[in-house]
Protein backbone atom coordinates (compact mmCIF):
# COMPACT_ATOMS: atom_id res chain seq x y z
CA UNK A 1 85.33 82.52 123.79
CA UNK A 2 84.30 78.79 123.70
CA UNK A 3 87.29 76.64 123.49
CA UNK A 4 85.83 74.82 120.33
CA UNK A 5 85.55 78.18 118.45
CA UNK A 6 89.06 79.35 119.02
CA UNK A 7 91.61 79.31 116.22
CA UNK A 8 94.39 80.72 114.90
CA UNK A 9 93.04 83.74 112.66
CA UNK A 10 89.68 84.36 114.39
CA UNK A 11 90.82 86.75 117.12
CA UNK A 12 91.95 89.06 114.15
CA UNK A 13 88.19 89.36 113.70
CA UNK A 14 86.37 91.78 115.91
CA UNK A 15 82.74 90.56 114.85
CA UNK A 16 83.41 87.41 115.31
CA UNK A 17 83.49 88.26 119.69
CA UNK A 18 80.03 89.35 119.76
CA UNK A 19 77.15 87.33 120.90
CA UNK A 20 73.65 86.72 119.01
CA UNK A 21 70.85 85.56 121.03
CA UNK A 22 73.04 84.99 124.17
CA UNK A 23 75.28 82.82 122.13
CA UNK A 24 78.77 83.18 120.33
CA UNK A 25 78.25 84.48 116.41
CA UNK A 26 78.48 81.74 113.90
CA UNK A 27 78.83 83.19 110.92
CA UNK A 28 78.48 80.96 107.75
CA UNK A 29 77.20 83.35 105.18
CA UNK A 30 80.74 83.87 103.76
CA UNK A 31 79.53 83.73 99.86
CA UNK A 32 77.72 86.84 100.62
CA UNK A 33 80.36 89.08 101.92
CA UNK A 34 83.33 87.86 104.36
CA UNK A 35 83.64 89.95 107.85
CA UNK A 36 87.04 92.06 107.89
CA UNK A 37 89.98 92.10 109.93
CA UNK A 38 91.12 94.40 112.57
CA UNK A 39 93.81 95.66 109.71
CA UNK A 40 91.50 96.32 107.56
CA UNK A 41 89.62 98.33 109.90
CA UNK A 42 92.37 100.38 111.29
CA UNK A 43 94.14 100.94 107.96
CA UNK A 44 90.60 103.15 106.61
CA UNK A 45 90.15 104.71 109.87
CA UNK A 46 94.23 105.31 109.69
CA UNK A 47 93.69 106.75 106.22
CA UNK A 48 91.02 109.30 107.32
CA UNK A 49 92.82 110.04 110.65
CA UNK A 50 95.98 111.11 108.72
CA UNK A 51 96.24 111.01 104.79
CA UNK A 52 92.49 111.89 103.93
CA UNK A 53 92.85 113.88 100.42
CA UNK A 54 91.86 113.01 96.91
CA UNK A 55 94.32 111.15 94.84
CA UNK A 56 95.87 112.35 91.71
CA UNK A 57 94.42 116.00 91.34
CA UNK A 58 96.72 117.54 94.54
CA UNK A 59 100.52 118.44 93.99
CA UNK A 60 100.31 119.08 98.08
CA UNK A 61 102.25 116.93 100.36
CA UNK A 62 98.54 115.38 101.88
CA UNK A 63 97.31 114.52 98.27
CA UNK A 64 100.29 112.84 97.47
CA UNK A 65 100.44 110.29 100.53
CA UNK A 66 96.68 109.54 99.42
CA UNK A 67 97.59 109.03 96.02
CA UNK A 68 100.75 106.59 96.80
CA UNK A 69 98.44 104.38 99.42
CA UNK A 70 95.79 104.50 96.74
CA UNK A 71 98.19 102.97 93.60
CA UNK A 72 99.92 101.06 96.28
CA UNK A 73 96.83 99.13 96.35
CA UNK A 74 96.76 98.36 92.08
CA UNK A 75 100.58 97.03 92.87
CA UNK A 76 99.21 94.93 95.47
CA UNK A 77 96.74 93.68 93.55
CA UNK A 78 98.56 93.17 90.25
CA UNK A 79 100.76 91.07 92.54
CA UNK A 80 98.00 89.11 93.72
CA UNK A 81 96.82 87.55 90.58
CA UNK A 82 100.13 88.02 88.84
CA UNK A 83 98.87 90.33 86.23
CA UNK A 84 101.47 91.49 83.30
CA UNK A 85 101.21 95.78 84.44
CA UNK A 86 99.50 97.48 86.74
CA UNK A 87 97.74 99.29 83.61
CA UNK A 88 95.54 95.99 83.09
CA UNK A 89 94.16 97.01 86.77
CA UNK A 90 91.15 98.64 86.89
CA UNK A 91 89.19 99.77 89.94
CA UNK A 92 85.64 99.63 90.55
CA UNK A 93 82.56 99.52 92.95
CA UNK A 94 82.98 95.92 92.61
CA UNK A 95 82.47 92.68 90.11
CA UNK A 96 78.80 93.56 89.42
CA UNK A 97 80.14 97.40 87.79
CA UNK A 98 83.25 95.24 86.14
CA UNK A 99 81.03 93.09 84.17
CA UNK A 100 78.53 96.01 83.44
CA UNK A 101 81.93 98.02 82.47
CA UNK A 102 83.12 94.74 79.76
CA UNK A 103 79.51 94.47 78.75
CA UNK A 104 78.79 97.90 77.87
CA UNK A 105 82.38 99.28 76.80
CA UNK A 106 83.91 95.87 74.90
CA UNK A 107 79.79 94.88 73.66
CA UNK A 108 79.76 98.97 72.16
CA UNK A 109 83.06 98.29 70.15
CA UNK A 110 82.73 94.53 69.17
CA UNK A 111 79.33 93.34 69.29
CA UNK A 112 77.04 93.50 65.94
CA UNK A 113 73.68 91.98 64.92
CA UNK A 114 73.57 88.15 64.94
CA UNK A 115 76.71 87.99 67.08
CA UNK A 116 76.30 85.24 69.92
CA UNK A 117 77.70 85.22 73.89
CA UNK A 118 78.33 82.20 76.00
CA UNK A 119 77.22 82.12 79.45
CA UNK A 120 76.32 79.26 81.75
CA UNK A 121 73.16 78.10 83.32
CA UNK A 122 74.64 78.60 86.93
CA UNK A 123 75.58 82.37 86.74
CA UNK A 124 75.23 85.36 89.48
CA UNK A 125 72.47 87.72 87.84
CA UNK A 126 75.41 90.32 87.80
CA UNK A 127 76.71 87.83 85.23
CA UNK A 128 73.13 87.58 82.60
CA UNK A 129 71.69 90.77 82.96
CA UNK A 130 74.41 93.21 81.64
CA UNK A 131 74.59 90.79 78.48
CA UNK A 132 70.99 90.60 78.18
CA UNK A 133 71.07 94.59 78.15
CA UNK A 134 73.68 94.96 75.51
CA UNK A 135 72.32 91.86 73.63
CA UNK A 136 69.35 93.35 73.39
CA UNK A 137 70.67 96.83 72.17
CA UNK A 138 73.19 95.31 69.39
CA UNK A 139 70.41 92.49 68.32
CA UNK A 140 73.17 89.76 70.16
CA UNK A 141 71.86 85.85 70.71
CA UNK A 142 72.64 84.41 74.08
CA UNK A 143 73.48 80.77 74.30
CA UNK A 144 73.55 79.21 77.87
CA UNK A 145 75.70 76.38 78.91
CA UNK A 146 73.83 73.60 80.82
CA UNK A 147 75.03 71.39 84.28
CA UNK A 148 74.18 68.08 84.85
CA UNK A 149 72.15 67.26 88.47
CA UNK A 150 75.12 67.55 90.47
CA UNK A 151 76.38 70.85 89.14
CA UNK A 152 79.27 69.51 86.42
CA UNK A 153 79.30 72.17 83.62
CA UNK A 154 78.15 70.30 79.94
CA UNK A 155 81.85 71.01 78.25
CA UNK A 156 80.30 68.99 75.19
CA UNK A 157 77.63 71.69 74.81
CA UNK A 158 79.85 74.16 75.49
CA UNK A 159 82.20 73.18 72.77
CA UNK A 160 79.44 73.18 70.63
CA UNK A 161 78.08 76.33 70.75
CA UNK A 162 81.23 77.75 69.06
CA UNK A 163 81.13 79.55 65.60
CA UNK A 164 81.82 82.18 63.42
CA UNK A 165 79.13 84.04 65.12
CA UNK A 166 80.37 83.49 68.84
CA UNK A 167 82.04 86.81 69.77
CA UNK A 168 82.33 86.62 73.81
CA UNK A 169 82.24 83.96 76.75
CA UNK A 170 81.40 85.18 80.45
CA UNK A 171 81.37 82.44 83.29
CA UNK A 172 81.77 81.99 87.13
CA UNK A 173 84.56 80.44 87.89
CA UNK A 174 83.27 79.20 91.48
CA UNK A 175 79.49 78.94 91.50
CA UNK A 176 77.97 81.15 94.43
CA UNK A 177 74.88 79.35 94.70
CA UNK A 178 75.96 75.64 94.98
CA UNK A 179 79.33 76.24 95.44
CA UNK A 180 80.63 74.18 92.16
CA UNK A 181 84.52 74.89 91.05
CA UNK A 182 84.16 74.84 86.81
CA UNK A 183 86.96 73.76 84.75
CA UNK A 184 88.28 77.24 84.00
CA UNK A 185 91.25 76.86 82.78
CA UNK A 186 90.18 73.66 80.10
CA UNK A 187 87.04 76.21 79.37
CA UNK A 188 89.11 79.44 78.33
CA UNK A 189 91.63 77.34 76.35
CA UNK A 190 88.45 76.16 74.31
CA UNK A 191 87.54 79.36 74.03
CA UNK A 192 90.98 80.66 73.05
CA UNK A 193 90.90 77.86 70.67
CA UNK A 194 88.00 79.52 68.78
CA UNK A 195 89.27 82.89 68.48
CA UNK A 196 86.84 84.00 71.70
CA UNK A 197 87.89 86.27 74.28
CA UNK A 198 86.56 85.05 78.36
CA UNK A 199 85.64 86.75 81.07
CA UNK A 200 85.65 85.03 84.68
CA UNK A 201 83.91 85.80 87.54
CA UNK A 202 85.71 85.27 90.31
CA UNK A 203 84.06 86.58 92.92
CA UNK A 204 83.64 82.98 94.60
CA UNK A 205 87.06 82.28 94.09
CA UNK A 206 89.70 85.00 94.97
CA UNK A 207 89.22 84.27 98.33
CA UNK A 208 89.53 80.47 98.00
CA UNK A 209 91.80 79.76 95.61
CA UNK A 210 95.90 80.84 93.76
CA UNK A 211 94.55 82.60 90.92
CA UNK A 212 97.30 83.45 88.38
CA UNK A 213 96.20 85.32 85.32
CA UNK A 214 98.77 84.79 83.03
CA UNK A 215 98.95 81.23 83.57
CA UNK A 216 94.95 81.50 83.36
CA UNK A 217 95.43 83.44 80.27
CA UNK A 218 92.17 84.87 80.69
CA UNK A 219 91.31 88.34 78.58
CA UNK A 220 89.35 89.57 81.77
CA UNK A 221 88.83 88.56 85.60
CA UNK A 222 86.48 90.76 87.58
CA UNK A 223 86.20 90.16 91.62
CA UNK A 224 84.72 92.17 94.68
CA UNK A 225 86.64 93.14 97.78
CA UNK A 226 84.20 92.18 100.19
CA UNK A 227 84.16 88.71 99.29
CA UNK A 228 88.28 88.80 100.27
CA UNK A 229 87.73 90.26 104.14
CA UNK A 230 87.82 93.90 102.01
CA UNK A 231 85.24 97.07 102.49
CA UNK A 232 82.27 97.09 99.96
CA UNK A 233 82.03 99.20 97.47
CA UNK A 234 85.74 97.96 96.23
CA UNK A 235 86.23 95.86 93.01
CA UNK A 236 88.87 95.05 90.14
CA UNK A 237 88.19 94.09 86.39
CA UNK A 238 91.67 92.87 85.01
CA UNK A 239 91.78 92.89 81.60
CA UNK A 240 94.70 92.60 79.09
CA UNK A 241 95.92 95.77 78.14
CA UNK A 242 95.71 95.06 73.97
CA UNK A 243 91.56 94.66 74.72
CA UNK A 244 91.30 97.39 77.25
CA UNK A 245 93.40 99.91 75.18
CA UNK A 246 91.07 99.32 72.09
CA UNK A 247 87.70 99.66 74.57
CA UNK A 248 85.58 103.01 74.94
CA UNK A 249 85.35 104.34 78.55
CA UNK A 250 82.22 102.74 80.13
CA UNK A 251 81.71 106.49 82.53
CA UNK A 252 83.25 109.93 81.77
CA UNK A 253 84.13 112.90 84.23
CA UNK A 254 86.68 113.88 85.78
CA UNK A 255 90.38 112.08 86.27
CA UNK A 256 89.94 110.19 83.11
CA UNK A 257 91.05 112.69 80.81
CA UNK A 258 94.11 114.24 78.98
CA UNK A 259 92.48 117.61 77.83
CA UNK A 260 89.29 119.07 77.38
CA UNK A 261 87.77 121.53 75.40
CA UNK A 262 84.15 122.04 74.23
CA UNK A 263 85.10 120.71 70.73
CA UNK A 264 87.53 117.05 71.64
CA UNK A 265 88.22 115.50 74.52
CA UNK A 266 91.57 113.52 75.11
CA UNK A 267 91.40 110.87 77.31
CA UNK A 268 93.92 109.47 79.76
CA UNK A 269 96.18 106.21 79.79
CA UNK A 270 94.94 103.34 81.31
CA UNK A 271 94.19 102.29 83.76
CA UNK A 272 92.88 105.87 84.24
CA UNK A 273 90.39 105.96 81.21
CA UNK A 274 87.73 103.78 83.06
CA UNK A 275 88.03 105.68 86.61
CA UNK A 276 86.10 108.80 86.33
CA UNK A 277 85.58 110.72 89.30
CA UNK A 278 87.02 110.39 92.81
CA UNK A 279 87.36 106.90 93.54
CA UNK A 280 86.66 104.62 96.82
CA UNK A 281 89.62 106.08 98.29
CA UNK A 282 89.52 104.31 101.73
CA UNK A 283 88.04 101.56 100.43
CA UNK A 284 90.68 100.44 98.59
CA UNK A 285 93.18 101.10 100.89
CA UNK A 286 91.43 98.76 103.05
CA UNK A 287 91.23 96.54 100.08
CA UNK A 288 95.36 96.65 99.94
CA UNK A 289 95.42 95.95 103.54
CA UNK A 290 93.62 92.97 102.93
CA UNK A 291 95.64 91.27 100.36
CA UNK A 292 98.27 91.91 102.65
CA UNK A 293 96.36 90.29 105.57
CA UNK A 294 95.68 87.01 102.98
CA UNK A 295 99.17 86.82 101.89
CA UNK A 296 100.36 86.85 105.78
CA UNK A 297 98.19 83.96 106.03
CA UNK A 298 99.35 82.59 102.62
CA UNK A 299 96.59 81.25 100.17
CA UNK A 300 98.21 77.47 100.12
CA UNK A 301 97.01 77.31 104.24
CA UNK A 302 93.80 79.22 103.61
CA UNK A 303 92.87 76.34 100.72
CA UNK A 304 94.00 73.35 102.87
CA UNK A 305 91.91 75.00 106.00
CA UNK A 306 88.67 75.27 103.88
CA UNK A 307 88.95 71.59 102.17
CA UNK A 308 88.65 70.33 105.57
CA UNK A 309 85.87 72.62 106.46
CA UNK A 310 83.81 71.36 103.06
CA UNK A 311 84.87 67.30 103.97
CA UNK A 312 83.47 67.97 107.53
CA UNK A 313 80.60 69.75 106.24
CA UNK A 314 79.62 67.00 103.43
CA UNK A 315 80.25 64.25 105.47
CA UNK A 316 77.63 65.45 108.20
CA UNK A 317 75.02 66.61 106.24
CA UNK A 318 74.72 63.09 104.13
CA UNK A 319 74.22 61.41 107.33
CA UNK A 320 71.27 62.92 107.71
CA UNK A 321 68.67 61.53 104.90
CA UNK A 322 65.94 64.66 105.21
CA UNK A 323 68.83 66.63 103.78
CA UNK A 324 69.93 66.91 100.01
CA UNK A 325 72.42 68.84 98.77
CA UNK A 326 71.91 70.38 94.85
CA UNK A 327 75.15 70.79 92.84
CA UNK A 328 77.86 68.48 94.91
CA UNK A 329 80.25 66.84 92.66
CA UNK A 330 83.78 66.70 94.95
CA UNK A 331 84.77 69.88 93.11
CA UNK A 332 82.81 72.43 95.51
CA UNK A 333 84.51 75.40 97.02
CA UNK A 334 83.71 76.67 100.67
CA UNK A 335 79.96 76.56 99.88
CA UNK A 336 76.96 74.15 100.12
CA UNK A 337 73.21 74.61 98.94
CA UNK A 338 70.86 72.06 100.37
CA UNK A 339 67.13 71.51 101.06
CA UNK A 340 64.98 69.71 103.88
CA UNK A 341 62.62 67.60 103.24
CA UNK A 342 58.73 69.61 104.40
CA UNK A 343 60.92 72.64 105.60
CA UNK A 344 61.28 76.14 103.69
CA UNK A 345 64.55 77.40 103.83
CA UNK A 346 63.48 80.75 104.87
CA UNK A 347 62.35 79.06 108.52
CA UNK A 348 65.34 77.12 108.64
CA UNK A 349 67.12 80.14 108.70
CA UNK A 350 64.91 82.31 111.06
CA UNK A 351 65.30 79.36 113.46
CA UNK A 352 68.85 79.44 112.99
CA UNK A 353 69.16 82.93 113.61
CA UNK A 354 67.50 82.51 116.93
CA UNK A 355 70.59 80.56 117.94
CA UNK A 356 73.24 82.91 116.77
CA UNK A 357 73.76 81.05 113.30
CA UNK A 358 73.85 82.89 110.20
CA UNK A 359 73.12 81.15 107.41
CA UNK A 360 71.70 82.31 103.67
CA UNK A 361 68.35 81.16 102.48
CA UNK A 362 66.72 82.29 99.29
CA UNK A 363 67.46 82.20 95.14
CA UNK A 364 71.01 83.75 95.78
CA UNK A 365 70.63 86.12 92.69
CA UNK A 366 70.38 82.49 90.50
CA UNK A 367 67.32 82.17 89.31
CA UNK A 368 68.30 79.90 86.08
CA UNK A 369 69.72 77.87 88.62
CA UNK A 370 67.15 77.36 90.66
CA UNK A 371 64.54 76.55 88.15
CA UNK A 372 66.79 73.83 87.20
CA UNK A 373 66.67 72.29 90.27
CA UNK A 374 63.29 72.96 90.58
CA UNK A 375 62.93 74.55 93.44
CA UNK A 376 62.47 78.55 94.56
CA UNK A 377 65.11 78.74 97.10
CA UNK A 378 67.69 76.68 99.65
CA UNK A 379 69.71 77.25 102.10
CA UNK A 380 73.46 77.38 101.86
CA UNK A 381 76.12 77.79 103.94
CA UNK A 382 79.60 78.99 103.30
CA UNK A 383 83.05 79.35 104.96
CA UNK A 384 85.66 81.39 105.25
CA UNK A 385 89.55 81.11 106.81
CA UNK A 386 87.86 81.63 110.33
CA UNK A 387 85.22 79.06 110.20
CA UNK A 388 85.96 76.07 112.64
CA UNK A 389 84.40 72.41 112.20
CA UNK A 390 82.56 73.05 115.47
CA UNK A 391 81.10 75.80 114.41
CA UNK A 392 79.58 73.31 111.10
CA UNK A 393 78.83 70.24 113.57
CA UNK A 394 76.65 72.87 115.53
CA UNK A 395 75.15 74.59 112.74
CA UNK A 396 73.42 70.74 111.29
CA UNK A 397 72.94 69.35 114.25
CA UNK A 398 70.59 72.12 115.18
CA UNK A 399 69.41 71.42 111.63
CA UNK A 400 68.25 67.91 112.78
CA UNK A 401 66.69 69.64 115.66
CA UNK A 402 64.58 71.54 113.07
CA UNK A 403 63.38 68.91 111.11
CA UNK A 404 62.52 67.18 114.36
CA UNK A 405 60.33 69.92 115.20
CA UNK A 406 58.74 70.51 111.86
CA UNK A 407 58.19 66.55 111.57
């Protein structure tokens, strides 16, 4: 390996050895999903190797080593982001199916005709559509927060939107498109203010920043595991047990019950009541290992690591005027959007490609946001706790080398 792409936690990477093109992987599409550990790796092919069984069902010896790795996993993440019980833990395919899960289940039980829900201009569409679905099935009004040019949520407008007919707020906490940190914890003590309950995305976060629940005092948090060096398929909707306990189940089937009979059916304690079926077993094992692997690092290093990254990366793409980034305003976290002047993203990242670079160009499931900035796609990159500042200095100076040609 190069000497100006080693570091401390990229060996724990196996990906991150191979070459593209002839040249060493530089991976910056971290916003999209983070590569994964050798721990992580070994601890699902450990699973299947020696524990594989389903959880909860067997009273065998096999089942019950699944079963304890599996709720190891809801300890580990209750842990994590300091939740009150492990019964506010809920596991899911990830943040997309824990919004859908709030939308559907809490929008069934609370939501009536003229009722209104806050989002923002700047959400992931996993964060609009589900509330346009149930909106549209209870007769709901959505009201959408607006940003100024460089990405600062409108808290006046927000404010504002509050009444006796708001019943729900969604919003990212850390924008995945332009990489903008909200102020989340000023924005759910407004809407705690008002009587509303919050959900927060923080799929751009939990891998960035200390997250603490109850000192959030957020009524939900949803996040994926393969934005936190986890497998896909893995996600967790925290949401206080008083709300959850009074919430329908969002699927039905098997492991979420207490009895069943053709007339009634019972069903279980949470968390249990909104996991039907056998679960990503493996998956969130690996998901446990993870945490683990994040807390060996500890978050505090991981934060001060990426800050750097983000003042490196800002500080060499504004020396280069055929550059602009959308959405900067000194709060962004680990990702930058950005266009260049005559070039479409989509060949800046084919080019890049050809050099081992992996970058993300497109609408990055924002299409509010986009038409905003008026524009149909950029290019962004993003970092993670095994991107080096060589690996960014490389990455736009071959930029300049693109514009050169194009020009």
């Amino acid at each position: 390996m190069p000497a100006h792409f080693q570091h401390p936690w990229r060996s724990d990477f196996p990906i991150l050895n191979i070459e593209r093109e002839g040249a060493p992987l530089i991976y910056l599409d971290n916003a999209a999903t983070t590569q994964k550990p050798q721990v992580v790796i070994d601890a699902i092919s450990h699973h299947y190797a020696t524990n594989n069984a389903n959880v909860h069902r067997g009273v065998y010896s096999l089942s019950q080593l699944s079963t304890e790795a599996f709720e190891q996993t809801r300890e580990k993440v209750r842990c994590f982001i300091n939740a009150r019980s492990i019964t506010e833990i809920v596991f899911t395919k990830g943040a997309t199916e824990s919004i859908n899960l709030v939308a559907s289940s809490f929008g069934e039980y609370m939501f009536h005709q003229g009722d209104e829900i806050i989002l923002t201009i700047m959400e992931h569409h996993a964060n609009i559509i589900p509330w346009q679905q149930i909106a549209e099935k209870k007769g709901c009004i959505i009201k959408v927060v607006p940003i100024s040019e460089n990405g600062t949520l409108d808290l006046d407008t927000y404010k504002s939107y509050f009444n006796s007919k708001t019943k729900f707020v969604s919003m990212v906490w850390v924008s995945n498109a332009i990489g903008v940190e909200n102020p989340i914890k000023e924005c759910i003590e407004i809407a705690h203010n008002n009587n509303v309950p919050i959900l927060i995305d923080a799929s751009q976060s939990i891998q960035h920043l200390h997250i603490n629940v109850q000192d959030l005092d957020c009524d939900f948090l949803v996040f994926s595991g393969h934005k936190i060096y986890g497998p896909s398929g893995t996600g967790v909707l925290y949401g206080k047990e008083r709300l959850l306990e009074v919430m329908p189940p969002y699927q039905t089937g098997g492991d979420m019950i207490k009895k069943v009979t053709f007339e009634k059916t019972t069903f279980a304690d949470l968390p249990s009541k909104f996991e039907a079926g056998t679960p990503n077993i493996e998956g969130c094992i690996g998901l446990g290992a993870s945490i683990d692997y994040i807390n060996g690092i500890g978050i505090k290093d991981i934060v001060l690591h990426e800050q750097g990254l983000m003042k490196t990366a800002i500080e060499a793409i504004q020396s280069y005027d055929f550059l602009q980034i959308l959405g900067y305003n000194g709060s962004n976290v680990s990702a930058l959007s950005f266009t260049m002047k005559g070039v479409h993203p989509h060949d800046i990242a084919s080019i890049l490609d050809k050099k081992g670079i992996c970058i993300r160009a497109g609408h990055h499931c924002a299409h509010p946001l986009m038409q905003f900035y008026k524009v149909s796609s950029t290019s962004r990159i993003s970092f993670a706790l095994y991107t080096t500042h060589d690996e960014i200095i490389q990455c736009i100076d071959e930029l300049a080398s693109i514009y050169a040609l194009f020009s």
